[in-house]
C-alpha atoms as a PDB file:
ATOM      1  CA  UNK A   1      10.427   1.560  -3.937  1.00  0.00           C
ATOM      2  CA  UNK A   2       7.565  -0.510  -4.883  1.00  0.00           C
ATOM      3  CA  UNK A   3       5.826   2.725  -7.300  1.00  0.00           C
ATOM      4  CA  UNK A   4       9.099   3.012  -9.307  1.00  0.00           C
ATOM      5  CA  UNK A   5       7.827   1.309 -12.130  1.00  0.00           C
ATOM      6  CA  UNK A   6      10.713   3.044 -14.335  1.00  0.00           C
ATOM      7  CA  UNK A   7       9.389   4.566 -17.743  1.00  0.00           C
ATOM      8  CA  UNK A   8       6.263   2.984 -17.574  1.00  0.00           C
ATOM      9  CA  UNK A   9       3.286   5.527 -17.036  1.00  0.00           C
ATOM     10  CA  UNK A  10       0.982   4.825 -14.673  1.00  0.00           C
ATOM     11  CA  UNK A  11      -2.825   6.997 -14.783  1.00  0.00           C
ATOM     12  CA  UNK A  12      -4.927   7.245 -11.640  1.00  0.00           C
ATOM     13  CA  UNK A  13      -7.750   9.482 -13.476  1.00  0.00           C
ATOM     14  CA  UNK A  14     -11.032   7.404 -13.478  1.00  0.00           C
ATOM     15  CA  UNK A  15     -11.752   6.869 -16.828  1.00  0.00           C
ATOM     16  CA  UNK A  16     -14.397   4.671 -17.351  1.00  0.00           C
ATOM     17  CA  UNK A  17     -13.548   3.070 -21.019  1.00  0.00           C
ATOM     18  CA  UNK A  18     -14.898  -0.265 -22.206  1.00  0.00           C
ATOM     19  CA  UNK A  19     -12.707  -3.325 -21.772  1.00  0.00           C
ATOM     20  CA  UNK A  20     -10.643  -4.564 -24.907  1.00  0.00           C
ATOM     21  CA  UNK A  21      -9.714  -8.424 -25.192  1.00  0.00           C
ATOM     22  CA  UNK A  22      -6.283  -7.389 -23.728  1.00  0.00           C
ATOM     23  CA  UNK A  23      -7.231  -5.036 -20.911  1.00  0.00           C
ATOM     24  CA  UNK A  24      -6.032  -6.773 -17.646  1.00  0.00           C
ATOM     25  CA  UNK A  25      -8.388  -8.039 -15.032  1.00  0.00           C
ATOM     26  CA  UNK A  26      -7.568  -7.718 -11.139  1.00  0.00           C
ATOM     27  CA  UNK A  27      -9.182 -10.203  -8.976  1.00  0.00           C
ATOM     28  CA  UNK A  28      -9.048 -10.199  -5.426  1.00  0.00           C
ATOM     29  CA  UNK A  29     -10.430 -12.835  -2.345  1.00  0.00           C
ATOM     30  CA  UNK A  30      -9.647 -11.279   0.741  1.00  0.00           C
ATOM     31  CA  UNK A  31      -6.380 -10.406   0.681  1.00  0.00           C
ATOM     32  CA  UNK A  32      -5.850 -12.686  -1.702  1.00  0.00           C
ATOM     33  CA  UNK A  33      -4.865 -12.716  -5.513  1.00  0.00           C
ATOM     34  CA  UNK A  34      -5.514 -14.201  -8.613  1.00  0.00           C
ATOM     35  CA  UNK A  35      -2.018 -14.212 -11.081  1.00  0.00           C
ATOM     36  CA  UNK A  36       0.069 -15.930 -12.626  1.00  0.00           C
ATOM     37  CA  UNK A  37       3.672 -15.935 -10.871  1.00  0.00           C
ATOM     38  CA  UNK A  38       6.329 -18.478 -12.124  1.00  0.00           C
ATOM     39  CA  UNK A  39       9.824 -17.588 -10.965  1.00  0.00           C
ATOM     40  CA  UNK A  40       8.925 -14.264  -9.618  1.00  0.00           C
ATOM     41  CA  UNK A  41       7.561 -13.300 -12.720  1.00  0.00           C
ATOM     42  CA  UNK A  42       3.538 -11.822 -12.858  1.00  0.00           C
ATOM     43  CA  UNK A  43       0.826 -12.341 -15.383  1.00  0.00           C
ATOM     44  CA  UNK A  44      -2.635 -10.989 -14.998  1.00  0.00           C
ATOM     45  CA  UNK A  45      -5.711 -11.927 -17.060  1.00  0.00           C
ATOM     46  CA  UNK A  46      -7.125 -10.722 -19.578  1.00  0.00           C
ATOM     47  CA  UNK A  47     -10.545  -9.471 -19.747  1.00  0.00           C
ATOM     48  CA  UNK A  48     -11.106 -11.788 -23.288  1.00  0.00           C
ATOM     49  CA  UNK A  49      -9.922 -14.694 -21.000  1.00  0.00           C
ATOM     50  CA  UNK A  50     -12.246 -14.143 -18.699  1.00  0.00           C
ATOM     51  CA  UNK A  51     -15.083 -13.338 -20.562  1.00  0.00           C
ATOM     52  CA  UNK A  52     -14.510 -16.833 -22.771  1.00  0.00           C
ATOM     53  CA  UNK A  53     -15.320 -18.833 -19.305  1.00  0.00           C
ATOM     54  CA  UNK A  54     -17.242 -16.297 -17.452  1.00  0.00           C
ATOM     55  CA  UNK A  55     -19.466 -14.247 -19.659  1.00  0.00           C
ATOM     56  CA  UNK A  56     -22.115 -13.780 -16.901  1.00  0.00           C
ATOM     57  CA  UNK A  57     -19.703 -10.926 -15.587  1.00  0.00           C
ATOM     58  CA  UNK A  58     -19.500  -9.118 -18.331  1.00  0.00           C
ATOM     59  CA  UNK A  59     -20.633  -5.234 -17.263  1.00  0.00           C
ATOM     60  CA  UNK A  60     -19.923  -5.954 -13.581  1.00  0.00           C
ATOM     61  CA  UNK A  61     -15.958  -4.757 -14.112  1.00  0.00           C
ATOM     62  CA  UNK A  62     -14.784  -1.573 -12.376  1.00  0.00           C
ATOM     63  CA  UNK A  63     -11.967   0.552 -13.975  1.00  0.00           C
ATOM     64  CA  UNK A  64      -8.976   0.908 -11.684  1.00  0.00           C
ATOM     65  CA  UNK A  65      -6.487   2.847 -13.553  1.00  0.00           C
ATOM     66  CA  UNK A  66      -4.262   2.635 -16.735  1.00  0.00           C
ATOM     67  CA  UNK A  67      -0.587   1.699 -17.194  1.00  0.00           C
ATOM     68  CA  UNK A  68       1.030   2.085 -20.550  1.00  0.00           C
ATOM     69  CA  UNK A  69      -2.085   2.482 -22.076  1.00  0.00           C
ATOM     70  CA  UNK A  70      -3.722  -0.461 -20.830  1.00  0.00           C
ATOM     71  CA  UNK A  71      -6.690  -0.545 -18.854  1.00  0.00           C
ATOM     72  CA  UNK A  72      -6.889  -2.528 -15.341  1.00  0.00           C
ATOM     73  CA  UNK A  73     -10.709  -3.227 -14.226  1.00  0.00           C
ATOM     74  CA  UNK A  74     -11.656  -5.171 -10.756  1.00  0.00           C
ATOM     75  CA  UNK A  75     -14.467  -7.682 -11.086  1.00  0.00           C
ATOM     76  CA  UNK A  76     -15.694  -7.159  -7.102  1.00  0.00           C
ATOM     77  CA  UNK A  77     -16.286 -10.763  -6.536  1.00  0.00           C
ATOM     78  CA  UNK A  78     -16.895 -12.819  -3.263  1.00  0.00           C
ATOM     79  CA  UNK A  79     -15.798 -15.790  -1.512  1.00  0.00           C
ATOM     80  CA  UNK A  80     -17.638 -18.692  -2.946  1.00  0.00           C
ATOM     81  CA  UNK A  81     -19.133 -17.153  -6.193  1.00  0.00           C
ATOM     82  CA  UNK A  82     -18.670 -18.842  -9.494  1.00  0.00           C
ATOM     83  CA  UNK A  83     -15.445 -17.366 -10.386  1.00  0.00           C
ATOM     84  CA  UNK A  84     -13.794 -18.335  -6.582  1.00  0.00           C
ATOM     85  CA  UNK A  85     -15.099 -21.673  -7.215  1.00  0.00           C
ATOM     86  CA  UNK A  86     -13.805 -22.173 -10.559  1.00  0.00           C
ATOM     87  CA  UNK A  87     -11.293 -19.403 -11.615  1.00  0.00           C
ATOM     88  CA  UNK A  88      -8.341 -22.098 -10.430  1.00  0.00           C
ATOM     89  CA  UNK A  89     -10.009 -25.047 -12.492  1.00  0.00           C
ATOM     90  CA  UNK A  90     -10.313 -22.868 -15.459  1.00  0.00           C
ATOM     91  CA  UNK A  91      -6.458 -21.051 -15.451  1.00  0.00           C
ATOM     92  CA  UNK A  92      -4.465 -24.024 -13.870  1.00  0.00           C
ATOM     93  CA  UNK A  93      -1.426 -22.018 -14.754  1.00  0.00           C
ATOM     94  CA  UNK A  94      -2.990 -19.218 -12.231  1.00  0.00           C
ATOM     95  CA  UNK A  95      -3.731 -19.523  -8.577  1.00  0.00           C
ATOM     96  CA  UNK A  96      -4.621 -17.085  -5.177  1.00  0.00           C
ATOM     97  CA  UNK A  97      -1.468 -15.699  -4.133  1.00  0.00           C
ATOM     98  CA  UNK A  98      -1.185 -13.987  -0.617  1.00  0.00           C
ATOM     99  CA  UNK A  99      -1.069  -9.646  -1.555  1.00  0.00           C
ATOM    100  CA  UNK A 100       2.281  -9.648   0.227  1.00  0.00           C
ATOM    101  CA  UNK A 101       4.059 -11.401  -2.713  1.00  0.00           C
ATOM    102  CA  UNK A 102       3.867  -8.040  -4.716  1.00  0.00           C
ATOM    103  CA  UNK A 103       6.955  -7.143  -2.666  1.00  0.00           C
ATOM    104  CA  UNK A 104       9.126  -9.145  -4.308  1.00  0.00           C
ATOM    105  CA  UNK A 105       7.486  -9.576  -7.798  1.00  0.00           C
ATOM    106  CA  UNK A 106       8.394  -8.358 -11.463  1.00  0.00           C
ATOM    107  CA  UNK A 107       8.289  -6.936 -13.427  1.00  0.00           C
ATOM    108  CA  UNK A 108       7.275  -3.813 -11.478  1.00  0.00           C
ATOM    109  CA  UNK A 109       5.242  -2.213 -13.037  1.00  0.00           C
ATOM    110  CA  UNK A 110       2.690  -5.166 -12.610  1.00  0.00           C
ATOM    111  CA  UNK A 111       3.785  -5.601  -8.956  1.00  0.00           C
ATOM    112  CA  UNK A 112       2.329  -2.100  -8.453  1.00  0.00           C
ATOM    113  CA  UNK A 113      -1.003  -2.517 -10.299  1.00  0.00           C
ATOM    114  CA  UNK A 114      -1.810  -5.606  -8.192  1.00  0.00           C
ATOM    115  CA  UNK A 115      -1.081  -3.851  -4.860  1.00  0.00           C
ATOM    116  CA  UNK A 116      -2.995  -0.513  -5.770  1.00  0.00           C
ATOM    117  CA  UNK A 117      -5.881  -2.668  -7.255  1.00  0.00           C
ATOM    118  CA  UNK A 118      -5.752  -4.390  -3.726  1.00  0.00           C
ATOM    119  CA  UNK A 119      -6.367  -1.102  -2.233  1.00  0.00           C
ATOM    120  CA  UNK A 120      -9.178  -0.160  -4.347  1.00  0.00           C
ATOM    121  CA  UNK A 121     -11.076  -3.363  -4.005  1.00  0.00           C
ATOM    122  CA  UNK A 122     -10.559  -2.888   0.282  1.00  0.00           C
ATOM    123  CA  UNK A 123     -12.465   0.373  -0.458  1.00  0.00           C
ATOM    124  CA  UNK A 124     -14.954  -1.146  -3.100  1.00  0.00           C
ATOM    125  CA  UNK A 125     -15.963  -3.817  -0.721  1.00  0.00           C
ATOM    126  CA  UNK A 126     -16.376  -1.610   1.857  1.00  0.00           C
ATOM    127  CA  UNK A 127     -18.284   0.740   0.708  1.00  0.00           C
ATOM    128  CA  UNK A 128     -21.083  -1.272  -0.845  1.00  0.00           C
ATOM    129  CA  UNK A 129     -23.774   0.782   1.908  1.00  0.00           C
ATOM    130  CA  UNK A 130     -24.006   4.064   3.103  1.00  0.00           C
ATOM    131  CA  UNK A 131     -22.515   4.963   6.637  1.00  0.00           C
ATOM    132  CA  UNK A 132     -24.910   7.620   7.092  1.00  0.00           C
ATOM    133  CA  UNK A 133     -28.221   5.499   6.253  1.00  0.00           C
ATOM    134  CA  UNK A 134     -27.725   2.169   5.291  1.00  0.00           C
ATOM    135  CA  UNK A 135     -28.819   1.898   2.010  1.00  0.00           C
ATOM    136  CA  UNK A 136     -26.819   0.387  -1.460  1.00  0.00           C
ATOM    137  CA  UNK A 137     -24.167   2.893  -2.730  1.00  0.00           C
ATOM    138  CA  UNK A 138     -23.916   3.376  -6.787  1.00  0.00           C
ATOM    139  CA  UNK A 139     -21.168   4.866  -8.227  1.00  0.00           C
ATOM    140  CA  UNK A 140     -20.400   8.180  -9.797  1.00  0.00           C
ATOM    141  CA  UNK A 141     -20.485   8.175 -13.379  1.00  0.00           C
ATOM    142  CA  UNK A 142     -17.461  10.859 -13.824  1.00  0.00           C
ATOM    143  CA  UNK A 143     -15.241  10.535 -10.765  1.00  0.00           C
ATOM    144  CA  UNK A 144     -14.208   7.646  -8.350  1.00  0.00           C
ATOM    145  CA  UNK A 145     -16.853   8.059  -5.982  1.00  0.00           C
ATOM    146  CA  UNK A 146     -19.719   6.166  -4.535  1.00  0.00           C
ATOM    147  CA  UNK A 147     -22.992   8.303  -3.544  1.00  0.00           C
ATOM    148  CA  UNK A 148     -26.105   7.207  -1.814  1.00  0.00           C
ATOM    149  CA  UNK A 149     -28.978   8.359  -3.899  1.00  0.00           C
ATOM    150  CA  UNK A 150     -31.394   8.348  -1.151  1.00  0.00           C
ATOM    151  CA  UNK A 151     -29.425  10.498   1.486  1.00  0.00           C
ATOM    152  CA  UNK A 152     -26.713  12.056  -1.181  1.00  0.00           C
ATOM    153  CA  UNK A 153     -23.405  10.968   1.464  1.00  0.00           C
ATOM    154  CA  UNK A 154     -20.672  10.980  -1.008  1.00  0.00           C
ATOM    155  CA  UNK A 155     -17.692   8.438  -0.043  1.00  0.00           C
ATOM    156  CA  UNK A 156     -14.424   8.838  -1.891  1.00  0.00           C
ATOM    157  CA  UNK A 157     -11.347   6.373  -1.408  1.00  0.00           C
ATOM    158  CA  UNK A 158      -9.342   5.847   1.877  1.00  0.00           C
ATOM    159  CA  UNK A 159      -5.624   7.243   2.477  1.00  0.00           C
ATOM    160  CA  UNK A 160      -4.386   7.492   5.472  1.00  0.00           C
ATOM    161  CA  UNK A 161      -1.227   9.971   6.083  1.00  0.00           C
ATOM    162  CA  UNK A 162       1.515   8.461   8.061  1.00  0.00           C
ATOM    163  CA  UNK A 163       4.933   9.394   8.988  1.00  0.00           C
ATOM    164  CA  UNK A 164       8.231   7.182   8.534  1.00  0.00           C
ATOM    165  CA  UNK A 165      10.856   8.879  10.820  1.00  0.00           C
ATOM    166  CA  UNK A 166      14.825   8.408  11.010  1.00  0.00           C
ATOM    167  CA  UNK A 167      15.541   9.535  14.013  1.00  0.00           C
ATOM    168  CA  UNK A 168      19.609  10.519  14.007  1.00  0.00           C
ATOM    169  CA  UNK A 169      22.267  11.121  16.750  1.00  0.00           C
ATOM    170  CA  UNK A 170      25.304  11.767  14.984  1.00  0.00           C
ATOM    171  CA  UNK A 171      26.556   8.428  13.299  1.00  0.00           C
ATOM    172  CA  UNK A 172      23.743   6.336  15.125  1.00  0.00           C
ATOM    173  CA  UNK A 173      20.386   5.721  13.538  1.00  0.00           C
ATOM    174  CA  UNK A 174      17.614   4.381  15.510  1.00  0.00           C
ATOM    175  CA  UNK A 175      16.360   1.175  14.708  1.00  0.00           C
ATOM    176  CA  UNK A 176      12.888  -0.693  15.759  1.00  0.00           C
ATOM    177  CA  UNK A 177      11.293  -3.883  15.663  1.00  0.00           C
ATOM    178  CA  UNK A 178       7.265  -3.926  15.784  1.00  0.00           C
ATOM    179  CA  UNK A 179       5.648  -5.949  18.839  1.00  0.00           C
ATOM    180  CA  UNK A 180       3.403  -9.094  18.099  1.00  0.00           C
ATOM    181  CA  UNK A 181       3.692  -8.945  14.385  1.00  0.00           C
ATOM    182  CA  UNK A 182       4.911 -11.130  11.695  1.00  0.00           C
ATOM    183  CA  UNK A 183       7.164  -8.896  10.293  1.00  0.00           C
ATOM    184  CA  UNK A 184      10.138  -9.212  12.429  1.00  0.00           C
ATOM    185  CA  UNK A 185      12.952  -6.888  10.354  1.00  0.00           C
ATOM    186  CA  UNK A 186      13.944  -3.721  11.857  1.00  0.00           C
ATOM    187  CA  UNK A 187      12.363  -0.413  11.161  1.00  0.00           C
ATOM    188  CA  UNK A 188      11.879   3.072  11.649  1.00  0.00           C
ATOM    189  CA  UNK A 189       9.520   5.031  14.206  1.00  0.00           C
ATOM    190  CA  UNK A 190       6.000   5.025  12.074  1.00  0.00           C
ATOM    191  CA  UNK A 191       2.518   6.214  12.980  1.00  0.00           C
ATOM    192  CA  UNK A 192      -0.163   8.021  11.853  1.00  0.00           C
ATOM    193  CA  UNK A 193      -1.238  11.465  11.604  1.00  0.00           C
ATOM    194  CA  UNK A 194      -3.782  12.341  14.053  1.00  0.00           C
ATOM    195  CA  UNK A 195      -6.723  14.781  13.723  1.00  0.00           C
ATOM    196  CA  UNK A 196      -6.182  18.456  14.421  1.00  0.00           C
ATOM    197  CA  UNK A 197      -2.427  18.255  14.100  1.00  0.00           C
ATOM    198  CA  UNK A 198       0.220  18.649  11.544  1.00  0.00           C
ATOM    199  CA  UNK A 199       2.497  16.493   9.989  1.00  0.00           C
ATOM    200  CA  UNK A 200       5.624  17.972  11.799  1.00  0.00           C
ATOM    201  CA  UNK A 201       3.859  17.335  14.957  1.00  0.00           C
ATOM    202  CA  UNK A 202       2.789  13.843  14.219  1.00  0.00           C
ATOM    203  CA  UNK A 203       6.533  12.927  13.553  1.00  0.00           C
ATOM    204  CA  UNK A 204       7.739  14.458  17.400  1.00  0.00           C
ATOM    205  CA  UNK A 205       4.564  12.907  18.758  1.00  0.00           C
ATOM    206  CA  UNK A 206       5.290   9.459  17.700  1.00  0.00           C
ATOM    207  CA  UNK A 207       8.936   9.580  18.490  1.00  0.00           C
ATOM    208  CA  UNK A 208       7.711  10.435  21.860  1.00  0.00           C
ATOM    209  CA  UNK A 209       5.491   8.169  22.647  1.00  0.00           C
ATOM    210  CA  UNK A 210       7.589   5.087  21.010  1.00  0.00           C
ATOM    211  CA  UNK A 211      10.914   5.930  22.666  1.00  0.00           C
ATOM    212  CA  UNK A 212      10.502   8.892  24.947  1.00  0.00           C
ATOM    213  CA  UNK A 213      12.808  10.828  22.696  1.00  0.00           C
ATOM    214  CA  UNK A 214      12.751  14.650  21.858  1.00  0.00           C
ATOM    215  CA  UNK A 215      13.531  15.301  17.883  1.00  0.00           C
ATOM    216  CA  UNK A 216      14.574  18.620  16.239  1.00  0.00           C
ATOM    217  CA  UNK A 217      15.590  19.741  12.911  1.00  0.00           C
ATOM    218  CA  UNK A 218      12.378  17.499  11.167  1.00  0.00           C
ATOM    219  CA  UNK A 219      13.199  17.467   7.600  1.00  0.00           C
ATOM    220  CA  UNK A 220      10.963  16.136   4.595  1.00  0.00           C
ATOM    221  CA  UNK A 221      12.853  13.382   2.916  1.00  0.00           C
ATOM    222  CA  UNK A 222       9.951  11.572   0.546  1.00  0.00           C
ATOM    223  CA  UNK A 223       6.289  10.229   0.476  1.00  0.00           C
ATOM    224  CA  UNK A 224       5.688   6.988  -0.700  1.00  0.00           C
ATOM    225  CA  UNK A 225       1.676   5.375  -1.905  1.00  0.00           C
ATOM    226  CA  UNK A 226       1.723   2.304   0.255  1.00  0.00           C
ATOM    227  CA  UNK A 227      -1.347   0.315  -0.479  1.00  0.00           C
ATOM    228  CA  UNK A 228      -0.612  -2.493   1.388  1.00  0.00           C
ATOM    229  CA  UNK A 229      -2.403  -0.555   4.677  1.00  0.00           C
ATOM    230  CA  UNK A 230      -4.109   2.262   2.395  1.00  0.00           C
ATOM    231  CA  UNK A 231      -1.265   4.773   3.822  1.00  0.00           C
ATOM    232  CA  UNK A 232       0.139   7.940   2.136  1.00  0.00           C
ATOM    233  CA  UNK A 233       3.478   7.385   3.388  1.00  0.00           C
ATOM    234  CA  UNK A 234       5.651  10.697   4.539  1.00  0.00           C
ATOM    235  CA  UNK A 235       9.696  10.106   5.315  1.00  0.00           C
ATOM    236  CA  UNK A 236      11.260  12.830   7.749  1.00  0.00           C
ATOM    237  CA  UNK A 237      15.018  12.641   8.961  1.00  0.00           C
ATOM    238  CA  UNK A 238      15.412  14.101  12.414  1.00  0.00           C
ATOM    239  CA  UNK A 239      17.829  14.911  14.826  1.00  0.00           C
ATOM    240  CA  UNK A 240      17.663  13.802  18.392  1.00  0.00           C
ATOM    241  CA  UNK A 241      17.406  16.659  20.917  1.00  0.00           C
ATOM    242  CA  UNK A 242      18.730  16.189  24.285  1.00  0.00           C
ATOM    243  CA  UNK A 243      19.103  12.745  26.093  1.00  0.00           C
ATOM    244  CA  UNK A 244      19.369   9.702  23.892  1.00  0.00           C
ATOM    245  CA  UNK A 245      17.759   7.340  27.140  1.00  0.00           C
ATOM    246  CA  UNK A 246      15.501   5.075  25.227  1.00  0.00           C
ATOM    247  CA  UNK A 247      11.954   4.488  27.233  1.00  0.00           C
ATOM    248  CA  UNK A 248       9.986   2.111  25.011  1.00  0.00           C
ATOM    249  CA  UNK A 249       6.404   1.681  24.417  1.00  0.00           C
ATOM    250  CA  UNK A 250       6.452  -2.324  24.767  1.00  0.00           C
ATOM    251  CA  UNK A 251       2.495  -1.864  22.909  1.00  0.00           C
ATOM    252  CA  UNK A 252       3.792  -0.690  19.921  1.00  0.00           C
ATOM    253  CA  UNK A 253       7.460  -2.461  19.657  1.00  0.00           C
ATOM    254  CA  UNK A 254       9.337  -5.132  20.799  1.00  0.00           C
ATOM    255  CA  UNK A 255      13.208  -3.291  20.101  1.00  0.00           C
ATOM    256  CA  UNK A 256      14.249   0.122  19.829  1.00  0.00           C
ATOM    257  CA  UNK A 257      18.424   0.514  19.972  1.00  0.00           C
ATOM    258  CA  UNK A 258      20.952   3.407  18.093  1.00  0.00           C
ATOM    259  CA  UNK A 259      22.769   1.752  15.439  1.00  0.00           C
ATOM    260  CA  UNK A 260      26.276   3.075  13.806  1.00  0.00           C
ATOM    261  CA  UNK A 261      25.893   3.060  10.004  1.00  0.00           C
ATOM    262  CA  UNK A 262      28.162   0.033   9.485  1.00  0.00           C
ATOM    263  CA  UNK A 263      26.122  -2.050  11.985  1.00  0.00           C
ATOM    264  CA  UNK A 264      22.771  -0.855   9.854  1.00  0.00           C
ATOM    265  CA  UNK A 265      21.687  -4.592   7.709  1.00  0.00           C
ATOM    266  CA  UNK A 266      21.731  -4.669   4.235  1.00  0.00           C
ATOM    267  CA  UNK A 267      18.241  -4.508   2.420  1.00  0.00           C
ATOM    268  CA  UNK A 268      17.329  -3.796  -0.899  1.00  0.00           C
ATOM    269  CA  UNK A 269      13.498  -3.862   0.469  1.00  0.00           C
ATOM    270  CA  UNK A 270      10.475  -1.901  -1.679  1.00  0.00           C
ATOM    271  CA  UNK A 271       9.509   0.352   1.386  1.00  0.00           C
ATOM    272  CA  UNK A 272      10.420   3.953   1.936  1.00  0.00           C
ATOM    273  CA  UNK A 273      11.565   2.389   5.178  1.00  0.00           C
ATOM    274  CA  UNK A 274      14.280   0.479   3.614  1.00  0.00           C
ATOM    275  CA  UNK A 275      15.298   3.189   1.321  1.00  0.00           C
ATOM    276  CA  UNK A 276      15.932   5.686   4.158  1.00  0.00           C
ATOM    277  CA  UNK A 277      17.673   3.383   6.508  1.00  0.00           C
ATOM    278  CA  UNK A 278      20.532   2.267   3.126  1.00  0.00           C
ATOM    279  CA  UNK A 279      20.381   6.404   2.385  1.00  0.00           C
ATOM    280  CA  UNK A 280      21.567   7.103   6.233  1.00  0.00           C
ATOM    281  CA  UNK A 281      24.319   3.971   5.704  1.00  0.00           C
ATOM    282  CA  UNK A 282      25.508   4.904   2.484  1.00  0.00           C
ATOM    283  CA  UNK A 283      25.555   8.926   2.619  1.00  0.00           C
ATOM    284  CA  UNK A 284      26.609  10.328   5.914  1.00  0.00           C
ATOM    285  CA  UNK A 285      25.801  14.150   6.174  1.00  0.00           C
ATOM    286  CA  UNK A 286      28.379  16.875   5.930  1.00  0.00           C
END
């Protein structure tokens, strides 16, 4: 899955250090960004590089996190600022790549730190004024949080808990396809945890309101960061109880059908998704 970066160690604690010439830089344009990529392979830059051509942001970096020992910081620029203007004439050898390319690009370690950085900077940007009374946020000088110092609302970054649910029936898995979105590979029943309930309840919840199906025998599987949508991702196996009648919510998705494992497609995707459908294929229960 896309955080199993192997042996390299990756540090969430907010440690606000000051750059070195080879701490990485993360820059972002929407959904947007900036790397080096040839043949699958990333680059970020580094803050010396971009300090050579842009010294005027020097002290407006962010720390993100660490991996390995080196430090990631976001420069929280905007469309149309000097660096979005000029950071492709300046680095021909980089350019804005869409987010979604960290799906598919090594080494992994680096695929992850551009995908969590995304996440961060979706929070950073939007948390630039208070929700409670308007006025400019500044940030916490020991934790990752942003306080208002004329009202004192403290804001701390976004997860959202979801569930990822393989529903079985035997041999059969059920499979799904989303409604009016791009992606168009199957899936798994997915939604997210509503207030007031609990996470067992959120996965028979969603099953019924997808499919109409009852589930039983909900057991954890794995959780998986997925930064891509700010989700904490939570994988649950569970066993259909009662009728298998399929009554689909055509909102939400387009296909819903039971699948035997040898008629479940071959992926070798990053999602927890992915990982449980190839798990239910390639080790059937005892």
């Amino acid at each position: 899955m896309i955080q199993d970066i192997g042996a390299n160690r990756y540090h969430n604690e907010y440690y606000p250090a000051v750059p070195c010439e080879q701490s990485r830089v993360l820059c972002y344009r929407d959904r947007e960004i900036f790397v080096k990529c040839r043949e699958g392979v990333l680059s970020f830059l580094t803050y010396g590089q971009v300090m050579e051509y842009f010294p005027e942001l020097k002290g407006r970096e962010t720390y993100l996190f660490s991996v390995d020992g080196t430090g990631y910081y976001l420069f929280r620029g905007q469309e149309g600022d000097a660096f979005s203007k000029r950071a492709s004439d300046v680095f021909p050898e980089f350019g804005w790549e869409k987010i979604e390319l960290m799906r598919t690009a090594h080494p992994k370690e680096a695929a992850f730190a551009g995908v969590t950085g995304m996440q961060l900077y979706g929070w950073y940007s939007s948390r630039q004024f208070c929700p409670r009374c308007g006025q400019p946020m500044k940030h916490s000088d020991n934790e990752r949080m942003m306080k208002c110092p004329a009202c004192g609302q403290m804001e701390y970054p976004k997860i959202c808990p979801a569930v990822i649910v393989g529903v079985t029936n035997g041999d059969r898995l059920l499979l799904t396809k989303y409604a009016g979105r791009a992606y168009t590979r199957y899936a798994l029943i997915a939604g997210f945890a509503e207030i007031g309930e609990t996470i067992e309840e959120t996965v028979q919840r969603e099953v019924m309101e997808e499919v109409g199906l009852k589930v039983k025998n909900i057991r954890y599987y794995k959780s998986q960061p997925w930064s891509f949508t700010d989700t904490l991702l939570m994988g649950f196996f569970a066993e259909l109880d009662g009728d298998d009648s399929i009554r689909l919510d055509e909102n939400e998705l387009s296909v819903a059908e039971w699948h035997t494992r040898d008629d479940i497609p071959e992926d070798d995707g990053v999602s927890l998704t992915r990982e449980m459908m190839r798990v239910f294929k390639e080790k059937p229960e005892k």
